[in-house]
PDB file of N, CA and C in Angstrom:
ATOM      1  N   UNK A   1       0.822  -1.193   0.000  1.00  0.00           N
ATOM      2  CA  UNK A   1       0.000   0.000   0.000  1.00  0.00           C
ATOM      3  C   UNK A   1       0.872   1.265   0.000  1.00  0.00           C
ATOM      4  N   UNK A   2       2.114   1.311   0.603  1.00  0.00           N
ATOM      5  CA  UNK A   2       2.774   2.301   0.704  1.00  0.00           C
ATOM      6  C   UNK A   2       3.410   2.707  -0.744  1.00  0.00           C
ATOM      7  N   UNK A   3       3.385   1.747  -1.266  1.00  0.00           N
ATOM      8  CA  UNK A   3       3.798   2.547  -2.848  1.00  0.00           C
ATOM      9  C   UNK A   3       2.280   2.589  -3.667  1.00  0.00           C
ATOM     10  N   UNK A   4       1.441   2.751  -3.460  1.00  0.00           N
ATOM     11  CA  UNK A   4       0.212   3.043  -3.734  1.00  0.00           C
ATOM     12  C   UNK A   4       0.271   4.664  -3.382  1.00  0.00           C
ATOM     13  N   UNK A   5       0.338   4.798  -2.289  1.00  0.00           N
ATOM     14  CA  UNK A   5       0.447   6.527  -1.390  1.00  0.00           C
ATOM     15  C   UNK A   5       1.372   7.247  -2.284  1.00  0.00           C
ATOM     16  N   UNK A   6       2.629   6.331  -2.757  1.00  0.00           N
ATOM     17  CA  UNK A   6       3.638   7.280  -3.070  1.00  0.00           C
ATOM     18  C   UNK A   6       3.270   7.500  -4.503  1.00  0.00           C
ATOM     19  N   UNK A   7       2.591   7.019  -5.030  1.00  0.00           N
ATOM     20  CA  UNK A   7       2.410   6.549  -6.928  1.00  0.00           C
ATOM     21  C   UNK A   7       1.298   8.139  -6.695  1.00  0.00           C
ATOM     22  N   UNK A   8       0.610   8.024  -5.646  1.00  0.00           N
ATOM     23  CA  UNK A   8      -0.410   9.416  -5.653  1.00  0.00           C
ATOM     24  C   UNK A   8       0.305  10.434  -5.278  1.00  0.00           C
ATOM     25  N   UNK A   9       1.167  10.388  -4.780  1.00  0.00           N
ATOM     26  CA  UNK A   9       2.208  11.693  -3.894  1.00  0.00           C
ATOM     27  C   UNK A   9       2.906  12.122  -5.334  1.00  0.00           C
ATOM     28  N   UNK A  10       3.160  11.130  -6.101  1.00  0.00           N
ATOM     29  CA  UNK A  10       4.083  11.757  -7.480  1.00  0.00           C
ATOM     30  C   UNK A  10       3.152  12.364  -8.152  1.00  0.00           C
ATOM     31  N   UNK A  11       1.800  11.963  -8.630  1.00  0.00           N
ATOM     32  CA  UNK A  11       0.815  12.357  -9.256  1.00  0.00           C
ATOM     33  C   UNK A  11       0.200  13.815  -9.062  1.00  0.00           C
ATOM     34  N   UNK A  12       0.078  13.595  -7.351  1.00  0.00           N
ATOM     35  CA  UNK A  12      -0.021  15.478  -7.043  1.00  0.00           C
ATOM     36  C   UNK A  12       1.336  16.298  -7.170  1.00  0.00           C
ATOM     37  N   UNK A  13       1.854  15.727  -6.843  1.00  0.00           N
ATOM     38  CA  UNK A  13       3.080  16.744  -7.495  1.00  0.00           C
ATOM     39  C   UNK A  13       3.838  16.932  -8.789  1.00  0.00           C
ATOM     40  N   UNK A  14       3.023  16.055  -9.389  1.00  0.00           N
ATOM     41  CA  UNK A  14       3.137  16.376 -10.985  1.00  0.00           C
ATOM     42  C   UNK A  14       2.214  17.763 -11.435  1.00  0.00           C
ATOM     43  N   UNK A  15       0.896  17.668 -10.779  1.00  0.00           N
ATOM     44  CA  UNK A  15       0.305  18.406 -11.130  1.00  0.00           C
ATOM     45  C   UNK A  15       0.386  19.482 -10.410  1.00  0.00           C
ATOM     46  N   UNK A  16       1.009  19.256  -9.330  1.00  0.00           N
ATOM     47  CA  UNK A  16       0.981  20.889  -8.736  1.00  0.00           C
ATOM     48  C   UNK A  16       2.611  21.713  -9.825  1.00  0.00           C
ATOM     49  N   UNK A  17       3.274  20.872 -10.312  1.00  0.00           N
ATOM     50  CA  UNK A  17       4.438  21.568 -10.540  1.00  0.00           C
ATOM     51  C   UNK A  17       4.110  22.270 -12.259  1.00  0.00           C
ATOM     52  N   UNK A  18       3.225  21.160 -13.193  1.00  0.00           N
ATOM     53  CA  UNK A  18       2.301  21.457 -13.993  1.00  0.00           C
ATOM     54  C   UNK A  18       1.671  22.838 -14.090  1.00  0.00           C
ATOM     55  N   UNK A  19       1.290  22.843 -12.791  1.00  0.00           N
ATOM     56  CA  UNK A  19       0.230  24.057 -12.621  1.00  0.00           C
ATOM     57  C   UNK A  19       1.361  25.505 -12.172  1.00  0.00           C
ATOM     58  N   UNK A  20       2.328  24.856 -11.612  1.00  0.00           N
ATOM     59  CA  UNK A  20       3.009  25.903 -11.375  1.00  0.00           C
ATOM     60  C   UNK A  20       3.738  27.224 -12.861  1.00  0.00           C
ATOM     61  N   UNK A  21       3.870  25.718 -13.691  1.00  0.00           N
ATOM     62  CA  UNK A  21       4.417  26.598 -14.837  1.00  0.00           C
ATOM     63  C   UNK A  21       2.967  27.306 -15.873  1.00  0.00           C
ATOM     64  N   UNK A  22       1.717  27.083 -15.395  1.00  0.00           N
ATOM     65  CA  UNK A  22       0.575  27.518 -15.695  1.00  0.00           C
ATOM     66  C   UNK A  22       0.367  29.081 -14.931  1.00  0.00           C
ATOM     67  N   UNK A  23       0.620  28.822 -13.555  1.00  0.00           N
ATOM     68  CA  UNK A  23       0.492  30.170 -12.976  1.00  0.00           C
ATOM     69  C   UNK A  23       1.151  31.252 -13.332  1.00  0.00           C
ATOM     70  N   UNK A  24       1.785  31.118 -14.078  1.00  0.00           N
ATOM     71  CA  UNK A  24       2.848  32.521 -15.125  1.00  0.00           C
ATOM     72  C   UNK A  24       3.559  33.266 -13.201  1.00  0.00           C
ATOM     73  N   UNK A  25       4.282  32.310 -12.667  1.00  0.00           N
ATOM     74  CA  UNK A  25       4.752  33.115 -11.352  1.00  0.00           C
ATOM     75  C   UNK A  25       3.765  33.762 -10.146  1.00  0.00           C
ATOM     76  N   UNK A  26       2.645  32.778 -10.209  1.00  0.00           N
ATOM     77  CA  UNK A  26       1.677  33.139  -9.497  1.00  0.00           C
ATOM     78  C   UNK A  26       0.892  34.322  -9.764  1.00  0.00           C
ATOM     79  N   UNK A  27       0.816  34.374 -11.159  1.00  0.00           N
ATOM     80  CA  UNK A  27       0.159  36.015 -11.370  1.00  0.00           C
ATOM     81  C   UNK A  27      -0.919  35.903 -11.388  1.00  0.00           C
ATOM     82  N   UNK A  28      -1.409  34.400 -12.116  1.00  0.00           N
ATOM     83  CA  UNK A  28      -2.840  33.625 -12.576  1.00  0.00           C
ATOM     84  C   UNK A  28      -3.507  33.275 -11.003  1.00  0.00           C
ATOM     85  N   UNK A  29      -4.483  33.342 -10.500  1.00  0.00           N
ATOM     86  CA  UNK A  29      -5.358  32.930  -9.087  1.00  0.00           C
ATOM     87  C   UNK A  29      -5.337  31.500  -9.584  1.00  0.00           C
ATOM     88  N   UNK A  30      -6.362  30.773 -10.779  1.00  0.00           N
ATOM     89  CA  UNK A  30      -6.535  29.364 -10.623  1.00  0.00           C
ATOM     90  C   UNK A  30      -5.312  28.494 -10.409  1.00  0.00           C
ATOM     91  N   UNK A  31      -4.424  28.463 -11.607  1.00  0.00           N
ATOM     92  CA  UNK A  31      -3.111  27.246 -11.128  1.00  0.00           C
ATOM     93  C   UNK A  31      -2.490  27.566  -9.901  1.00  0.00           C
ATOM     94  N   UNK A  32      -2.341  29.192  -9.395  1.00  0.00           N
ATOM     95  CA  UNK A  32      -1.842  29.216  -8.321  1.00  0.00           C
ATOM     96  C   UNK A  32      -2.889  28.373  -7.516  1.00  0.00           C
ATOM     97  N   UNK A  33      -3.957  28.643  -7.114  1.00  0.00           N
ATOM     98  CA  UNK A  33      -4.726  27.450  -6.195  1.00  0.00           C
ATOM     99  C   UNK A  33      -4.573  25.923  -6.355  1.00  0.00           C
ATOM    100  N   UNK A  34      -4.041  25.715  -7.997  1.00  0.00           N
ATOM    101  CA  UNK A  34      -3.695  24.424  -7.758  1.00  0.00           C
ATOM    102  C   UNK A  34      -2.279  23.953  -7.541  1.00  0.00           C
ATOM    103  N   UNK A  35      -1.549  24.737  -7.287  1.00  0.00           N
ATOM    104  CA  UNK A  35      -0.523  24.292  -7.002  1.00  0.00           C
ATOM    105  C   UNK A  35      -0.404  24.421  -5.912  1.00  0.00           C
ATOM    106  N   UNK A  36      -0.802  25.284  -4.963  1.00  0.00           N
ATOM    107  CA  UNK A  36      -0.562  25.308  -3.527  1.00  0.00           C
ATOM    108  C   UNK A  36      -1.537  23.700  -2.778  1.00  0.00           C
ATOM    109  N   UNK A  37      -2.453  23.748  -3.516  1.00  0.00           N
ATOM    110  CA  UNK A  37      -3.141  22.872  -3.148  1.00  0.00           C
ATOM    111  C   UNK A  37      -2.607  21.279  -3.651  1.00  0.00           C
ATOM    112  N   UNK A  38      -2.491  20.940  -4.421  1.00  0.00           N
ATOM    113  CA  UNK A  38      -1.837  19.621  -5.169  1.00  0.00           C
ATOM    114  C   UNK A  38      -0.355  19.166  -4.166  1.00  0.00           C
ATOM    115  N   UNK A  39       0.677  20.518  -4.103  1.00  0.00           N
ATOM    116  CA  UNK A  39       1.750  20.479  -3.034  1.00  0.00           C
ATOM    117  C   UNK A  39       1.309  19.719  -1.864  1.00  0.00           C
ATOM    118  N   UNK A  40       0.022  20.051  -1.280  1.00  0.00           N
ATOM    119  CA  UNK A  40      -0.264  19.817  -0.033  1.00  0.00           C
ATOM    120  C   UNK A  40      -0.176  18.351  -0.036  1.00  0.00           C
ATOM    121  N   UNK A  41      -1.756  17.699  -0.850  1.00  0.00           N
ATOM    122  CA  UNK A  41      -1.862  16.587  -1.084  1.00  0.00           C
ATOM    123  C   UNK A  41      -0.524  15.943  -0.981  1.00  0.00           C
ATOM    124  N   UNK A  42       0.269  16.282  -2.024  1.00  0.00           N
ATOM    125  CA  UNK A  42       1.634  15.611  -2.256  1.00  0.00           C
ATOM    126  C   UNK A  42       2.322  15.575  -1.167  1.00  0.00           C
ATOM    127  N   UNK A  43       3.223  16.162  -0.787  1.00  0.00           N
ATOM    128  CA  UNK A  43       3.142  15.894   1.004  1.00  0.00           C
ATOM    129  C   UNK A  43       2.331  15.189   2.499  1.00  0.00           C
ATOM    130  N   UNK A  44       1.143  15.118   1.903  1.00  0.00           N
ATOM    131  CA  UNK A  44       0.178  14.588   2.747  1.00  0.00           C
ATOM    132  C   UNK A  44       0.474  13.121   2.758  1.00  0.00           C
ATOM    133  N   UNK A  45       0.464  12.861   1.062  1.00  0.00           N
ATOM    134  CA  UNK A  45       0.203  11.122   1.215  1.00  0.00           C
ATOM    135  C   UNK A  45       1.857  11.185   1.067  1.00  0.00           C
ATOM    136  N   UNK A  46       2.868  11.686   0.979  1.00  0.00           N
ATOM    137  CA  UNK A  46       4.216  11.501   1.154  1.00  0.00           C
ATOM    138  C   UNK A  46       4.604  10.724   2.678  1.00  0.00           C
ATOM    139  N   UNK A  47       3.716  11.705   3.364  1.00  0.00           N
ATOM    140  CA  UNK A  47       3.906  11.783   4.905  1.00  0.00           C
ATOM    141  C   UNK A  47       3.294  10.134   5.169  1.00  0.00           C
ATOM    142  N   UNK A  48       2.217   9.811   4.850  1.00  0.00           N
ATOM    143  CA  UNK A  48       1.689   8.590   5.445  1.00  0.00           C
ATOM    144  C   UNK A  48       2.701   7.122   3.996  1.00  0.00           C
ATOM    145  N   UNK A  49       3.134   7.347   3.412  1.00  0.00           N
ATOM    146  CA  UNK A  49       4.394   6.259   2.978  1.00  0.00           C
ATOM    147  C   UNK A  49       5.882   6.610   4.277  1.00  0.00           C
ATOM    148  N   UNK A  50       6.049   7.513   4.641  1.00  0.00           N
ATOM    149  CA  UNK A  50       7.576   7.594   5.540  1.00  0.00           C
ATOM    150  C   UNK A  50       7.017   7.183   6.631  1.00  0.00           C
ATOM    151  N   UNK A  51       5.848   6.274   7.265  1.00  0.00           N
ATOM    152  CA  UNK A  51       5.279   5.434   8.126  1.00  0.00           C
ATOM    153  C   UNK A  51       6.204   3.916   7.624  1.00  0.00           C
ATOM    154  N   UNK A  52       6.197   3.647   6.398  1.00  0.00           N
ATOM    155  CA  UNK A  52       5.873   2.498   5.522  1.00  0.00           C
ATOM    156  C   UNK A  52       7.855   2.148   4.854  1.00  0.00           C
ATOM    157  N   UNK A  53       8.315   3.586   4.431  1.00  0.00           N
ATOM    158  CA  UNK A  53       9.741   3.595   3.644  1.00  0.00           C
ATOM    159  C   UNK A  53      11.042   4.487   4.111  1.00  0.00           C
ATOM    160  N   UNK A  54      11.928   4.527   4.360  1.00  0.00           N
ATOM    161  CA  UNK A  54      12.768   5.028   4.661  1.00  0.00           C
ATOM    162  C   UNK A  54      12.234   6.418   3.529  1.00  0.00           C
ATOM    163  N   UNK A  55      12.993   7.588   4.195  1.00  0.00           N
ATOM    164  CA  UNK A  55      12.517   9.336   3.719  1.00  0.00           C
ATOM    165  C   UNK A  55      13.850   9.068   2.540  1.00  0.00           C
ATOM    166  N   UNK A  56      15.185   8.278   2.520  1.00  0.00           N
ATOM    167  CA  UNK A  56      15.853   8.803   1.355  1.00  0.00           C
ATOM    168  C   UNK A  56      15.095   7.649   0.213  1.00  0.00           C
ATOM    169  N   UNK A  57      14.547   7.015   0.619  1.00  0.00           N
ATOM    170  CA  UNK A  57      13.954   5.524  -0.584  1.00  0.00           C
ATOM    171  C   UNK A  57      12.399   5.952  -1.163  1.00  0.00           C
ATOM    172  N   UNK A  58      11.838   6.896  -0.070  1.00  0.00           N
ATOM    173  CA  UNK A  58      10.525   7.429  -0.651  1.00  0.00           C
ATOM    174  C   UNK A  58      10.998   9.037  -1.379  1.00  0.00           C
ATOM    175  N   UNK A  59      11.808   9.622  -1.081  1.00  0.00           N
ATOM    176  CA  UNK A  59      12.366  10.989  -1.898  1.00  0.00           C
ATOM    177  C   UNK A  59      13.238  10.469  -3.115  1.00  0.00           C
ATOM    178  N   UNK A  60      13.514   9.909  -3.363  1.00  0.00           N
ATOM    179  CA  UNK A  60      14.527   8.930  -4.369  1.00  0.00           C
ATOM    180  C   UNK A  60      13.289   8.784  -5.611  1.00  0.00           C
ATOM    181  N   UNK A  61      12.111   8.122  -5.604  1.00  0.00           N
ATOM    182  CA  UNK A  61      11.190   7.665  -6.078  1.00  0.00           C
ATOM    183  C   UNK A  61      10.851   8.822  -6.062  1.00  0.00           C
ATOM    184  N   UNK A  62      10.138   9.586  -5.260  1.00  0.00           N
ATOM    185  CA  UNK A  62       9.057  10.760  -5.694  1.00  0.00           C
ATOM    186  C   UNK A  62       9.725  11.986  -6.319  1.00  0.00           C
ATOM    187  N   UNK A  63      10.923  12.189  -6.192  1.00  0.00           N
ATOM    188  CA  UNK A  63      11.374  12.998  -6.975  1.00  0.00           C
ATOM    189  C   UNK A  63      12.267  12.436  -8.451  1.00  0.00           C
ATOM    190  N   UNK A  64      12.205  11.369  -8.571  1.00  0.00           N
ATOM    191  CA  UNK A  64      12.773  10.905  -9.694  1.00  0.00           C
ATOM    192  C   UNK A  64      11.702  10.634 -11.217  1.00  0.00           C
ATOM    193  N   UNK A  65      10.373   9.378  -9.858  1.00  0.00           N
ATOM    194  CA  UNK A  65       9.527  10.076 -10.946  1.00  0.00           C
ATOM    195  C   UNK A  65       8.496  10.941 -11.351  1.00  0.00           C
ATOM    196  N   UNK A  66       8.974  12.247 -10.690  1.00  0.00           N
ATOM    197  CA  UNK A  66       8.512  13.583 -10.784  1.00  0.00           C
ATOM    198  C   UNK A  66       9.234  14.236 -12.046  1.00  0.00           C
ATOM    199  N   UNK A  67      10.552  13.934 -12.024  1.00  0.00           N
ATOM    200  CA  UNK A  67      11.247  14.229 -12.483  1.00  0.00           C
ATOM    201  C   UNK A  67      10.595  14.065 -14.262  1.00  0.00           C
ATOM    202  N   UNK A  68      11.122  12.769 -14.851  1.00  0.00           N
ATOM    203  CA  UNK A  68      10.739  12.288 -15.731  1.00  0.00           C
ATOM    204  C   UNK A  68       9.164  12.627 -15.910  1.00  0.00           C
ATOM    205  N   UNK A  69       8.022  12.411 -14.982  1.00  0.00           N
ATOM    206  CA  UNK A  69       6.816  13.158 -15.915  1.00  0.00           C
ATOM    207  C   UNK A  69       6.483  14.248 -15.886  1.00  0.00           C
ATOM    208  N   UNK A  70       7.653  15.349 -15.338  1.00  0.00           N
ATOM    209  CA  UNK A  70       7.296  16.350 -15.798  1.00  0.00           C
ATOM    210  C   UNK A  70       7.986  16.914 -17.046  1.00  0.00           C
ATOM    211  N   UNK A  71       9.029  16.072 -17.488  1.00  0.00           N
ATOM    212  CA  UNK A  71       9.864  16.807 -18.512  1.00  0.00           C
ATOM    213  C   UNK A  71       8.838  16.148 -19.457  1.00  0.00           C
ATOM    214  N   UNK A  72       8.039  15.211 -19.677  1.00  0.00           N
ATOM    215  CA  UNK A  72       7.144  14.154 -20.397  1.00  0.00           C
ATOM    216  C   UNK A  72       5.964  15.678 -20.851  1.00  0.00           C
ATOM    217  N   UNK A  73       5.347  16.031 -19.413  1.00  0.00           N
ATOM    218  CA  UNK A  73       4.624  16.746 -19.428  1.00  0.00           C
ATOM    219  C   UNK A  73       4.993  18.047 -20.310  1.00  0.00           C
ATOM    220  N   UNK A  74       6.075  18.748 -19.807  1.00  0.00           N
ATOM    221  CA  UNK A  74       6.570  19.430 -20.596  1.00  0.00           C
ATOM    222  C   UNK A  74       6.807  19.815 -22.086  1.00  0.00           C
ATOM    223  N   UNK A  75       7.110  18.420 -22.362  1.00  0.00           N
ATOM    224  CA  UNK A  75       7.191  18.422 -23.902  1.00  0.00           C
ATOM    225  C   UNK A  75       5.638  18.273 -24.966  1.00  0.00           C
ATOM    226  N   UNK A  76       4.924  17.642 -24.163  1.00  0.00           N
ATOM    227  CA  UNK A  76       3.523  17.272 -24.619  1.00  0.00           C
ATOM    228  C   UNK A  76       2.562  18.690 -24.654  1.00  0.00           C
ATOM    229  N   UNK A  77       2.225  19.090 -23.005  1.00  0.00           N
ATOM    230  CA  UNK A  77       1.588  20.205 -23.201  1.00  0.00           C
ATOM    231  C   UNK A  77       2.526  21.391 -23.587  1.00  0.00           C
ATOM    232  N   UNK A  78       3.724  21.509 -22.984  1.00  0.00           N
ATOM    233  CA  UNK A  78       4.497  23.149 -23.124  1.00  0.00           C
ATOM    234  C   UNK A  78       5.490  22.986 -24.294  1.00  0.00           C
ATOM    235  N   UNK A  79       5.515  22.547 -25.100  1.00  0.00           N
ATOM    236  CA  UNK A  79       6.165  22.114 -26.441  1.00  0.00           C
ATOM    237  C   UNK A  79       7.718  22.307 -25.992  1.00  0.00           C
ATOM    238  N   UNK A  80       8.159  21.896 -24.841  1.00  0.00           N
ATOM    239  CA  UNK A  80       9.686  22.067 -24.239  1.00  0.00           C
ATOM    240  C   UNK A  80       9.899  21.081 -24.636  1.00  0.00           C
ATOM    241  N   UNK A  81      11.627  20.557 -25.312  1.00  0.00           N
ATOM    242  CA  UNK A  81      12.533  19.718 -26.082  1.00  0.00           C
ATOM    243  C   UNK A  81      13.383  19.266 -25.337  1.00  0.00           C
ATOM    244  N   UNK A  82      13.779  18.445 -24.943  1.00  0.00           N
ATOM    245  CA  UNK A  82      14.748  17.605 -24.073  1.00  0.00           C
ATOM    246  C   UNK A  82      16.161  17.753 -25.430  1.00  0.00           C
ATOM    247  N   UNK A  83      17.505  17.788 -24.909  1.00  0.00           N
ATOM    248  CA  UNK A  83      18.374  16.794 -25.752  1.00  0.00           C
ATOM    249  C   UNK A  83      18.434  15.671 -25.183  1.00  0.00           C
ATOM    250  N   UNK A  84      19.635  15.267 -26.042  1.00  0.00           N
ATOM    251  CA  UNK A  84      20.496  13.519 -25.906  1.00  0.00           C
ATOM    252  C   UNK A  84      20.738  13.859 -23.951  1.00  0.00           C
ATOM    253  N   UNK A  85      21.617  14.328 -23.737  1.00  0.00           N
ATOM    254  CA  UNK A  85      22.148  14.761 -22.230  1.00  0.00           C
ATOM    255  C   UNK A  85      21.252  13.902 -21.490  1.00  0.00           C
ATOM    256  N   UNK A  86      20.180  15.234 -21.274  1.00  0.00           N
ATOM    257  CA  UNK A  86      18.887  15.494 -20.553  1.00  0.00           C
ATOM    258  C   UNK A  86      18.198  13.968 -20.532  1.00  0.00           C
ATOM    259  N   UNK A  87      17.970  13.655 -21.644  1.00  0.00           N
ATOM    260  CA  UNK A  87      17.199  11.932 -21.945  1.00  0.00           C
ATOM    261  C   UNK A  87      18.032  10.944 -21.293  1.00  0.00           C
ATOM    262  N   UNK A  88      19.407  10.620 -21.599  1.00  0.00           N
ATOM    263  CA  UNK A  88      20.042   9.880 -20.996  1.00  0.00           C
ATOM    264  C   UNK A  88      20.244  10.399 -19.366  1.00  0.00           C
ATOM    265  N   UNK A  89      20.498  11.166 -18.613  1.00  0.00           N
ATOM    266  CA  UNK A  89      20.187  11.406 -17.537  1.00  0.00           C
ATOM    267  C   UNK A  89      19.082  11.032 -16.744  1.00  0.00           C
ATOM    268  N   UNK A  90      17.913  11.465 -17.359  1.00  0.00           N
ATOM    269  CA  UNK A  90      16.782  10.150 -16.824  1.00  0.00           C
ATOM    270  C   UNK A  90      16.732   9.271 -16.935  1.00  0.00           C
ATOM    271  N   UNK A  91      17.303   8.692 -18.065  1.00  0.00           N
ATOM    272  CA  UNK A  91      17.123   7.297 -18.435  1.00  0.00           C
ATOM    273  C   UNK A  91      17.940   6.603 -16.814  1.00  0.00           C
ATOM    274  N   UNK A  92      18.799   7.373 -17.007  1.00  0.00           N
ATOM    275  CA  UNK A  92      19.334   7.249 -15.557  1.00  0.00           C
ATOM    276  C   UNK A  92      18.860   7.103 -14.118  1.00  0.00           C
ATOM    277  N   UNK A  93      18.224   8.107 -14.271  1.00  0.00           N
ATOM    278  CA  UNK A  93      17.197   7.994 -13.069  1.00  0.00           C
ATOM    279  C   UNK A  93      16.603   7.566 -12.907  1.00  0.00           C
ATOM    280  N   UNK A  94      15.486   7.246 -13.564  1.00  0.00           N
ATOM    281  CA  UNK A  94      14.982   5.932 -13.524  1.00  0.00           C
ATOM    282  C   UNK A  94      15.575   4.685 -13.526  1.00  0.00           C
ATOM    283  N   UNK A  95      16.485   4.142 -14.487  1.00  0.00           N
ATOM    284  CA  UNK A  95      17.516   2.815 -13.772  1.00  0.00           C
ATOM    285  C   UNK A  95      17.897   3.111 -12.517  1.00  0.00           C
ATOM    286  N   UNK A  96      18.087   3.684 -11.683  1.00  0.00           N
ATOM    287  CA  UNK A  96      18.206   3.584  -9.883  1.00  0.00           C
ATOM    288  C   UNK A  96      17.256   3.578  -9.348  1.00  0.00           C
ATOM    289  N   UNK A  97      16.028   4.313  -9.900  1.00  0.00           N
ATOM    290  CA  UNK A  97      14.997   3.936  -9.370  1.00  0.00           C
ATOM    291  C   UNK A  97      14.062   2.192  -9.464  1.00  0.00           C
ATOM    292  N   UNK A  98      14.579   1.764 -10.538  1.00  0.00           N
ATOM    293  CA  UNK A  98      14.535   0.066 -10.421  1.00  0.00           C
ATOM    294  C   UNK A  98      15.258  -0.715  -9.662  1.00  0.00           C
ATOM    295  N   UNK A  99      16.490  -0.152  -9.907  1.00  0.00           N
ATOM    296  CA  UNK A  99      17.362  -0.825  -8.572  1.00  0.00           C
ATOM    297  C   UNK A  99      17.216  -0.603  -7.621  1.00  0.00           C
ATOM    298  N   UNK A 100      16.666   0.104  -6.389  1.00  0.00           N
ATOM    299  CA  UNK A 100      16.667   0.218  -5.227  1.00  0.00           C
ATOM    300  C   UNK A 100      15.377  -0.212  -5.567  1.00  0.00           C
ATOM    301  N   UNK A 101      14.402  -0.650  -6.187  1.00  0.00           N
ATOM    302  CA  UNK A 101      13.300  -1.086  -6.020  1.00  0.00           C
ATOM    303  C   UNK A 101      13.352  -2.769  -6.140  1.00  0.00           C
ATOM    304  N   UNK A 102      14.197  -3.193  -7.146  1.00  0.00           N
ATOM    305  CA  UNK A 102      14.507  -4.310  -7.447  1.00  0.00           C
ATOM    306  C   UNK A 102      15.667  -4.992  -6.291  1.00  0.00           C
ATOM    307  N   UNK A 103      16.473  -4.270  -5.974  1.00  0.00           N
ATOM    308  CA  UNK A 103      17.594  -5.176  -5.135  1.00  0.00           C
ATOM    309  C   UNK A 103      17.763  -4.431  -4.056  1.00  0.00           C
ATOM    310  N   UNK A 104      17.231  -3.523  -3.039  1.00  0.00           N
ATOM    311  CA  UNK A 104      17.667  -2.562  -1.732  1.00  0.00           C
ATOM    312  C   UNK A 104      16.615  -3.280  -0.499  1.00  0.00           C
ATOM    313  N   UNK A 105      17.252  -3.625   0.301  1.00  0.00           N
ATOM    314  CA  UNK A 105      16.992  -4.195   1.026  1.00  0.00           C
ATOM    315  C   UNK A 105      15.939  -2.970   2.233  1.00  0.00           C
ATOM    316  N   UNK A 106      16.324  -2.119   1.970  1.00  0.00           N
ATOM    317  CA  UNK A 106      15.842  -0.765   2.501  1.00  0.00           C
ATOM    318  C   UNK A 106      14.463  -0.428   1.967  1.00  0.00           C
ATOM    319  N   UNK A 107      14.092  -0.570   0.915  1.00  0.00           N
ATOM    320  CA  UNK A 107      12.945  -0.171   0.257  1.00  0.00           C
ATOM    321  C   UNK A 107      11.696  -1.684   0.815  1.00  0.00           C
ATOM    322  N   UNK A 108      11.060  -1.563   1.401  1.00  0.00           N
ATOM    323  CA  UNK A 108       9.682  -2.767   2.021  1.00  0.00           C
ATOM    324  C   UNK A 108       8.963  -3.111   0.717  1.00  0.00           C
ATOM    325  N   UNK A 109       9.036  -4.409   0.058  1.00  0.00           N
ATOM    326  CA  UNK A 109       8.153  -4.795  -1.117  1.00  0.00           C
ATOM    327  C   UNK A 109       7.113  -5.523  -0.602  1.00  0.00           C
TER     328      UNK A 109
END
């Protein structure tokens, strides 16, 4: 269940960070409400997985794949372009994020 919490903790903070680049710097009222608000969530169910995962094995994951769907996001809705670098760098990040999921004795399956 605890990577259930965290799969939603990435999700609100996809969308609050989404919304952040929507709020044009908080000038806009709506995305600003959703980003302050989505943050929360995201933290909320963050908080009830660090019951469940060590804080560097649940920040590892939620910011990694934050990471990757927002540059995803990025390119889809905000027509932003990754290079070679940038791609292989996640590609990166995500391979550690399989491994400590796949072989870390630290992470609870």
């Amino acid at each position: 269940m605890a990577y259930f919490y965290l799969l939603i903790a990435v999700v609100f903070e996809t969308i609050g960070t989404s919304a952040l680049q929507a709020s044009q710097q908080f000038s806009r009222l709506v995305p600003s409400m959703i980003v302050v608000t989505a943050y929360a969530a995201s933290f909320f169910f963050m908080a009830i997985v660090l019951r469940y995962l060590p804080v560097g094995i649940t920040y590892a994951i939620w910011s990694g794949l934050g990471i990757v769907l927002i540059a995803a996001i990025g390119f889809v809705v905000f027509g932003q372009r990754l290079d070679w670098p940038a791609i292989v760098g996640m590609a990166m990040i995500l391979g550690g994020i399989l491994i400590i999921h796949l072989f870390s004795k630290s992470a609870v399956h």
